[in-house]
Protein backbone atom coordinates (compact mmCIF):
# COMPACT_ATOMS: atom_id res chain seq x y z
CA UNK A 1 32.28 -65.27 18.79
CA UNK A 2 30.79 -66.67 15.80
CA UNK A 3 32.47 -68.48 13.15
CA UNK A 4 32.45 -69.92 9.75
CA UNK A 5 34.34 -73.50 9.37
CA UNK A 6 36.90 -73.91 6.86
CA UNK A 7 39.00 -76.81 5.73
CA UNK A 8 42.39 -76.35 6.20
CA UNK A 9 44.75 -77.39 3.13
CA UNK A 10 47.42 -79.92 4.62
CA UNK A 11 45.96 -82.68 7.00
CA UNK A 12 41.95 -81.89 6.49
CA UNK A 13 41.63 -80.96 9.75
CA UNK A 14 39.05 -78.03 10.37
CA UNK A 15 39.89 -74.67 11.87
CA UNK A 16 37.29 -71.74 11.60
CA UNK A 17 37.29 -68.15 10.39
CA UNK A 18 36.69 -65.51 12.97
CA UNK A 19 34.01 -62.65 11.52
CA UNK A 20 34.18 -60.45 14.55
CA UNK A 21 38.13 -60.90 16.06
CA UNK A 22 37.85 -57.33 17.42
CA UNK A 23 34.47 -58.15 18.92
CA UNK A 24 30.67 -57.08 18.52
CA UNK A 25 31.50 -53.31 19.23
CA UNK A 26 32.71 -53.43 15.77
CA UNK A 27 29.20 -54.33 14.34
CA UNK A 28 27.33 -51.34 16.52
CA UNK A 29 29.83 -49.13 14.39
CA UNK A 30 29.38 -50.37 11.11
CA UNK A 31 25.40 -50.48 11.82
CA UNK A 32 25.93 -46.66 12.89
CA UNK A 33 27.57 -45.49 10.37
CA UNK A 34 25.30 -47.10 7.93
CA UNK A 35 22.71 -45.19 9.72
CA UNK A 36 23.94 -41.88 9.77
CA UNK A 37 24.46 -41.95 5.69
CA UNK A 38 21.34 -43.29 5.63
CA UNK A 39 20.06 -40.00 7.46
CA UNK A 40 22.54 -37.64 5.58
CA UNK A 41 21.61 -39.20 2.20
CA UNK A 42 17.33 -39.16 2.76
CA UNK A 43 17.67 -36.01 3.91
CA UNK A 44 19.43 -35.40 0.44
CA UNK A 45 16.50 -37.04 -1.69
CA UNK A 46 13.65 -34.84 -0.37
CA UNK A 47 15.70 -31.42 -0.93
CA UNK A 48 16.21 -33.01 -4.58
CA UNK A 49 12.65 -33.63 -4.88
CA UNK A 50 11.70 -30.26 -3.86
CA UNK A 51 14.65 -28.36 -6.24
CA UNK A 52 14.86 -27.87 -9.80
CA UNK A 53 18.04 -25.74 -10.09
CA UNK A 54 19.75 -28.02 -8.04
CA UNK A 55 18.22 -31.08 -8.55
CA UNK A 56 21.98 -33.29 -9.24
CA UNK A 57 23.49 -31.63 -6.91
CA UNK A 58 21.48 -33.26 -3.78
CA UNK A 59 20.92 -36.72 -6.05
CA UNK A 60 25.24 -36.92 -5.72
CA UNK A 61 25.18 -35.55 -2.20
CA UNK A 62 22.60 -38.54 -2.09
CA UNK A 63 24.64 -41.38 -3.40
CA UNK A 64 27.70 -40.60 -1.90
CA UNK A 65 26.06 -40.55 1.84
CA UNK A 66 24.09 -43.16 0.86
CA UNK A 67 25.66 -45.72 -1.08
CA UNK A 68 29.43 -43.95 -0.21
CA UNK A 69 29.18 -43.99 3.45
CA UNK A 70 25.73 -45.84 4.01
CA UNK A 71 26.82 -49.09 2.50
CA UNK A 72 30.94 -49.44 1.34
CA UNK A 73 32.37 -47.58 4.19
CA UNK A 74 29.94 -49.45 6.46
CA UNK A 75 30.72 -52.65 4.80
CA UNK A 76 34.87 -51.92 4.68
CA UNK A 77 35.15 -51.19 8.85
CA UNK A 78 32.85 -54.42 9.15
CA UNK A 79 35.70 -56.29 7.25
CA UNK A 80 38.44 -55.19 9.88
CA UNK A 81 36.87 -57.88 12.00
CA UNK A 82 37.47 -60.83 9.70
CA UNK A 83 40.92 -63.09 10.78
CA UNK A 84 41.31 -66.12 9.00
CA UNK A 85 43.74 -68.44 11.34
CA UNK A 86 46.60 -69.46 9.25
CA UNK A 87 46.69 -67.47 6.36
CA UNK A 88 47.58 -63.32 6.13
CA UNK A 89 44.65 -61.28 4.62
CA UNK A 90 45.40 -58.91 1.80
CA UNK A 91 43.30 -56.76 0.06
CA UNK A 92 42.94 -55.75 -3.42
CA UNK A 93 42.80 -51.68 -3.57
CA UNK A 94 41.75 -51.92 -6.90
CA UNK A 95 38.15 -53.65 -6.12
CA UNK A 96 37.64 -52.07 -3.27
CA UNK A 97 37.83 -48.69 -5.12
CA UNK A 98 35.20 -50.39 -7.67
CA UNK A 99 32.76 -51.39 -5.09
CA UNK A 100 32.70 -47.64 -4.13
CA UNK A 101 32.28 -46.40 -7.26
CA UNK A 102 29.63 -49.19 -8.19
CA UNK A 103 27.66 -48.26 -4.82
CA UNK A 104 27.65 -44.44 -5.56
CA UNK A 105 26.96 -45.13 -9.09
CA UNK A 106 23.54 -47.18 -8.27
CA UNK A 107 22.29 -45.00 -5.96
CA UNK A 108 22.30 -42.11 -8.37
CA UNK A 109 21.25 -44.67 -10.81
CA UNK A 110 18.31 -45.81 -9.01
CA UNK A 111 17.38 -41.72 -7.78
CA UNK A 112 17.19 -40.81 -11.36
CA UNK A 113 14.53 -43.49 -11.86
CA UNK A 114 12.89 -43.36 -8.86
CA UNK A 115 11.92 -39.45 -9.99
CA UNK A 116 10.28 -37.05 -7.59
CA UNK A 117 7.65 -38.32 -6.40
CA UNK A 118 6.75 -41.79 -4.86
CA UNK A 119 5.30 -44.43 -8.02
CA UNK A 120 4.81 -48.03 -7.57
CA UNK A 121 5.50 -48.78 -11.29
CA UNK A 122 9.38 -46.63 -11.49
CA UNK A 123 9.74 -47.75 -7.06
CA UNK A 124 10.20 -51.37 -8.12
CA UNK A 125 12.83 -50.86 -10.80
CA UNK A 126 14.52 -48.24 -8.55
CA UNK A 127 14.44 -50.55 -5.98
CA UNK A 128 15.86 -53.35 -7.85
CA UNK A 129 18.57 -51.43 -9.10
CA UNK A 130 19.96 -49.95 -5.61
CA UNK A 131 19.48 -53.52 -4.24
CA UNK A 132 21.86 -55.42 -6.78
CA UNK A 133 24.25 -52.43 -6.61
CA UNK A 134 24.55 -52.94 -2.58
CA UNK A 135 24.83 -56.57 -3.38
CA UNK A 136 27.73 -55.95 -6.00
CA UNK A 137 28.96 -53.73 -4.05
CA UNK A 138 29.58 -56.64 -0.78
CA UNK A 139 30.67 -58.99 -3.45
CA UNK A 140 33.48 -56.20 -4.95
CA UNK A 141 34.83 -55.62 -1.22
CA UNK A 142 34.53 -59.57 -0.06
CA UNK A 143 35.94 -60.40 -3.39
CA UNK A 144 38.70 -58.51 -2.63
CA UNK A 145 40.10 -60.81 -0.12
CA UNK A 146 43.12 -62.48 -1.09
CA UNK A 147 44.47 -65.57 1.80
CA UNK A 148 47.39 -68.10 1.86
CA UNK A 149 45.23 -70.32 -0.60
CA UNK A 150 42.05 -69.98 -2.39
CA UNK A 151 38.49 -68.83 -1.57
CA UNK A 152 35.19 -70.27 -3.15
CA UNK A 153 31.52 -69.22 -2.98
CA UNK A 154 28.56 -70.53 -2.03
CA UNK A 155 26.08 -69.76 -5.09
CA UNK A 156 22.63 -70.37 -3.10
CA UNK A 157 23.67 -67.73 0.13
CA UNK A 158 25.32 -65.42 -2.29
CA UNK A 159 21.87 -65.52 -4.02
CA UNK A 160 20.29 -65.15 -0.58
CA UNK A 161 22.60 -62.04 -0.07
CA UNK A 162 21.69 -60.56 -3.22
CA UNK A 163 17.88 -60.70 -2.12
CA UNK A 164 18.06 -59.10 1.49
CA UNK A 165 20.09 -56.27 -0.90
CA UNK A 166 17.26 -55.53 -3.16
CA UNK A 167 14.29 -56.02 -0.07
CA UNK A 168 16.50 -53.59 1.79
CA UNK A 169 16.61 -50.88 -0.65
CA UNK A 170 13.03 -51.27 -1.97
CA UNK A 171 11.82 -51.43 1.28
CA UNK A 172 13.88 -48.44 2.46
CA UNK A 173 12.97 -45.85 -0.40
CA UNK A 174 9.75 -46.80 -0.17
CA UNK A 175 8.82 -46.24 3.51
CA UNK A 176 10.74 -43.03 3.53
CA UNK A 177 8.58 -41.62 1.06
CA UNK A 178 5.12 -43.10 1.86
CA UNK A 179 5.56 -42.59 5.80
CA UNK A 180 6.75 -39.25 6.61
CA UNK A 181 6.17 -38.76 10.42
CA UNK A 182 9.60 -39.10 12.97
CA UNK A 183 9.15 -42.46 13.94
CA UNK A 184 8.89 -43.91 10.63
CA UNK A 185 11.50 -42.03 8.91
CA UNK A 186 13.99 -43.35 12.51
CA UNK A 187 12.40 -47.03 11.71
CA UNK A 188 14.01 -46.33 7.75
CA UNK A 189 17.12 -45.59 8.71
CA UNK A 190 17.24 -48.24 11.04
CA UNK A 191 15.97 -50.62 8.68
CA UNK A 192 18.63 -49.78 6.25
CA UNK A 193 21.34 -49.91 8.33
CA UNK A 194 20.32 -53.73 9.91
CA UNK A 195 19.81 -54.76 6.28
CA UNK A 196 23.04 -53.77 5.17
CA UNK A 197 24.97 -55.51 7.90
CA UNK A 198 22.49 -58.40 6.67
CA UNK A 199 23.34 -58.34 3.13
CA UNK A 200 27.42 -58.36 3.93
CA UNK A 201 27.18 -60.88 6.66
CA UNK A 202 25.06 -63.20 4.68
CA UNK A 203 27.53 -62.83 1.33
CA UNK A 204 30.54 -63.78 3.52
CA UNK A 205 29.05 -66.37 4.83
CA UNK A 206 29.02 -67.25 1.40
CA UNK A 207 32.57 -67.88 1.12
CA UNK A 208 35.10 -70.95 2.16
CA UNK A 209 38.54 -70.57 2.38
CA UNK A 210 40.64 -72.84 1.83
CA UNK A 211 44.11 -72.76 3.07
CA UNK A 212 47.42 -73.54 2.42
CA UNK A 213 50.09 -72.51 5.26
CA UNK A 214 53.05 -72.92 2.88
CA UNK A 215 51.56 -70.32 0.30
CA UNK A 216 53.46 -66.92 -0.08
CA UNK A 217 51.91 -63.88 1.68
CA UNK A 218 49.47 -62.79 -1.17
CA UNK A 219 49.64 -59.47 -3.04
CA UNK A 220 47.83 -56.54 -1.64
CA UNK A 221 46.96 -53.67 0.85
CA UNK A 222 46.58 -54.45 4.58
CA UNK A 223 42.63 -53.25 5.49
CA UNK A 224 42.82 -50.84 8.13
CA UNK A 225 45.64 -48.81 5.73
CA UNK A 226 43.03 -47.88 3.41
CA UNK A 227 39.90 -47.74 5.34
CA UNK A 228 41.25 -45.61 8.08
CA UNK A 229 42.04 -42.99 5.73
CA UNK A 230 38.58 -43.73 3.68
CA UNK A 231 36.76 -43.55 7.05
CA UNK A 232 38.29 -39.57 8.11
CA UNK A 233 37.62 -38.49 4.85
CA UNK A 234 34.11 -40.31 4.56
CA UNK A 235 33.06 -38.60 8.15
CA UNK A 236 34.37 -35.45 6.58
CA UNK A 237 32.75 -35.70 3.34
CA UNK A 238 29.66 -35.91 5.35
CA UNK A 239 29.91 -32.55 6.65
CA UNK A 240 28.99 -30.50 3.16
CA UNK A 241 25.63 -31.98 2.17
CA UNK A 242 24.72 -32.23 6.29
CA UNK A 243 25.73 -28.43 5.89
CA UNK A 244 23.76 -28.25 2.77
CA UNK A 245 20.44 -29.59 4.02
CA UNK A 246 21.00 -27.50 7.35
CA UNK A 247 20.79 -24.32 5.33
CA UNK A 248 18.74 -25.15 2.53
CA UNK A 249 15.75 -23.00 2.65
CA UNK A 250 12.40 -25.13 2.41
CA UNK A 251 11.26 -25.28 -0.90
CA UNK A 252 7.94 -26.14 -2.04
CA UNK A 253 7.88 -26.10 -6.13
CA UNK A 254 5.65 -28.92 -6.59
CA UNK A 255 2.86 -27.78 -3.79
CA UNK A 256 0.12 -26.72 -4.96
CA UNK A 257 -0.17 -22.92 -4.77
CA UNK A 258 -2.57 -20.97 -2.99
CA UNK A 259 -5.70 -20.16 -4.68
CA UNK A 260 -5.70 -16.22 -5.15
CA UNK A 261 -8.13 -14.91 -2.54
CA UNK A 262 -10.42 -12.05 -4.46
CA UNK A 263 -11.09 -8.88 -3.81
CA UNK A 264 -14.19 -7.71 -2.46
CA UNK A 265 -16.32 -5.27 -4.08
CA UNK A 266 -17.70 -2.87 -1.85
CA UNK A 267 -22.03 -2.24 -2.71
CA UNK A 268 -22.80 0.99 -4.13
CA UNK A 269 -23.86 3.93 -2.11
């Protein structure tokens, strides 16, 4: 297993935090669920480009597969795995409730800018603004920790996180709409996914705890009682816009229309 040292409070002696105490498997999920909002929530964004009427409608549908599922509920089930030998974790509901609404926030955020149709000059602000916004996002839900002592932050890899955030997302939105053939649109998904395991793996090794045996049991929520609940209703949530883009007709507003054929005129007799 890999682990992050730490300096335990009391004789100096060093102990280590665990990131993966329930083991790897629990990185495949997070990676897969990551993916399949990631699916869900593209799929969302070219329906949007295509409708007028409904246009909102499939930008939300968007953000909360993308940034909903895609990246906090990915990022929260990641989290189960963290122990920190010592000290009881405890979670503060309240931040972990903003980094959801933060991550669905910039995604429709970053959609609105973005517009229909694929542009360099609105792709980089886009871009830039989903990529901070699944950086704030891993900061709101790490932050969130609370241990038997105090945590700190490493400002040069929490910059570092913030950066694989922003490459991810610009990186994503634009390959899915400048390469539109299977393979590429898999490699997007993929990409995102693996980038935001990157981005939350990279900001907590960010932090140090330090720790203090003799310290009450902080304040707070244990994990798995609110994720659980977050993760059957996140997989369920799922289920109206993969409904939605199953039954969608295929629109086409912003093809070009067929040039009217005309008629021939029979020659005089």
């Amino acid at each position: 297993m890999r682990e992050v040292a730490l300096l335990a409070a009391g004789g100096g002696a060093q102990t280590s935090v665990d990131q993966f105490a329930l083991g790897y498997w629990l990185v495949v999920l997070s990676v897969g669920i990551s993916v399949l909002g990631a699916v869900v929530g593209l799929a969302c964004i070219v329906h949007g480009a295509r409708s007028v009427q409904f246009r909102l409608v499939w930008v939300v549908s968007a953000a909360i597969s993308l940034g909903g599922v895609g990246a906090w509920l990915a990022t929260s089930v990641a989290m189960l795995g963290l122990r920190v030998p010592g000290s009881t974790l405890r979670y503060d509901s309240g931040r972990l409730v903003a980094a959801l609404v933060v991550s669905i926030v910039t995604v429709v955020a970053a959609l609105l800018i973005i517009g229909r149709k694929p542009r360099l000059a609105l792709l980089l602000p886009g871009g830039l603004v989903l990529g901070l916004g699944i950086a704030l996002t891993h900061y709101l839900g790490i932050g969130s920790i609370a241990i038997q002592g105090s945590v700190e932050v490493t400002i040069w890899l929490a910059a570092v996180s913030t950066v694989i955030g922003v490459i991810t997302a610009t990186a994503t939105l634009w390959s899915f709409q400048a390469a539109r053939f299977p393979l590429a649109r898999a490699a997007t998904v993929l990409l995102f996914g693996v980038g935001v395991a990157a981005t939350y793996y990279t900001a907590l090794a960010a932090l140090h705890f330090d720790v203090n045996r003799s310290a009450k049991i902080p304040e707070g929520v244990e994990l798995f009682d609110f994720v659980f609940p977050m993760f059957v209703i996140g997989l369920l949530a799922l289920t109206v816009p993969i409904s939605a883009v199953l039954i969608a007709p295929d629109r086409r507003e912003f093809a070009t229309p067929p040039k009217p054929r005309r008629p021939k005129v029979e020659p005089a007799r």
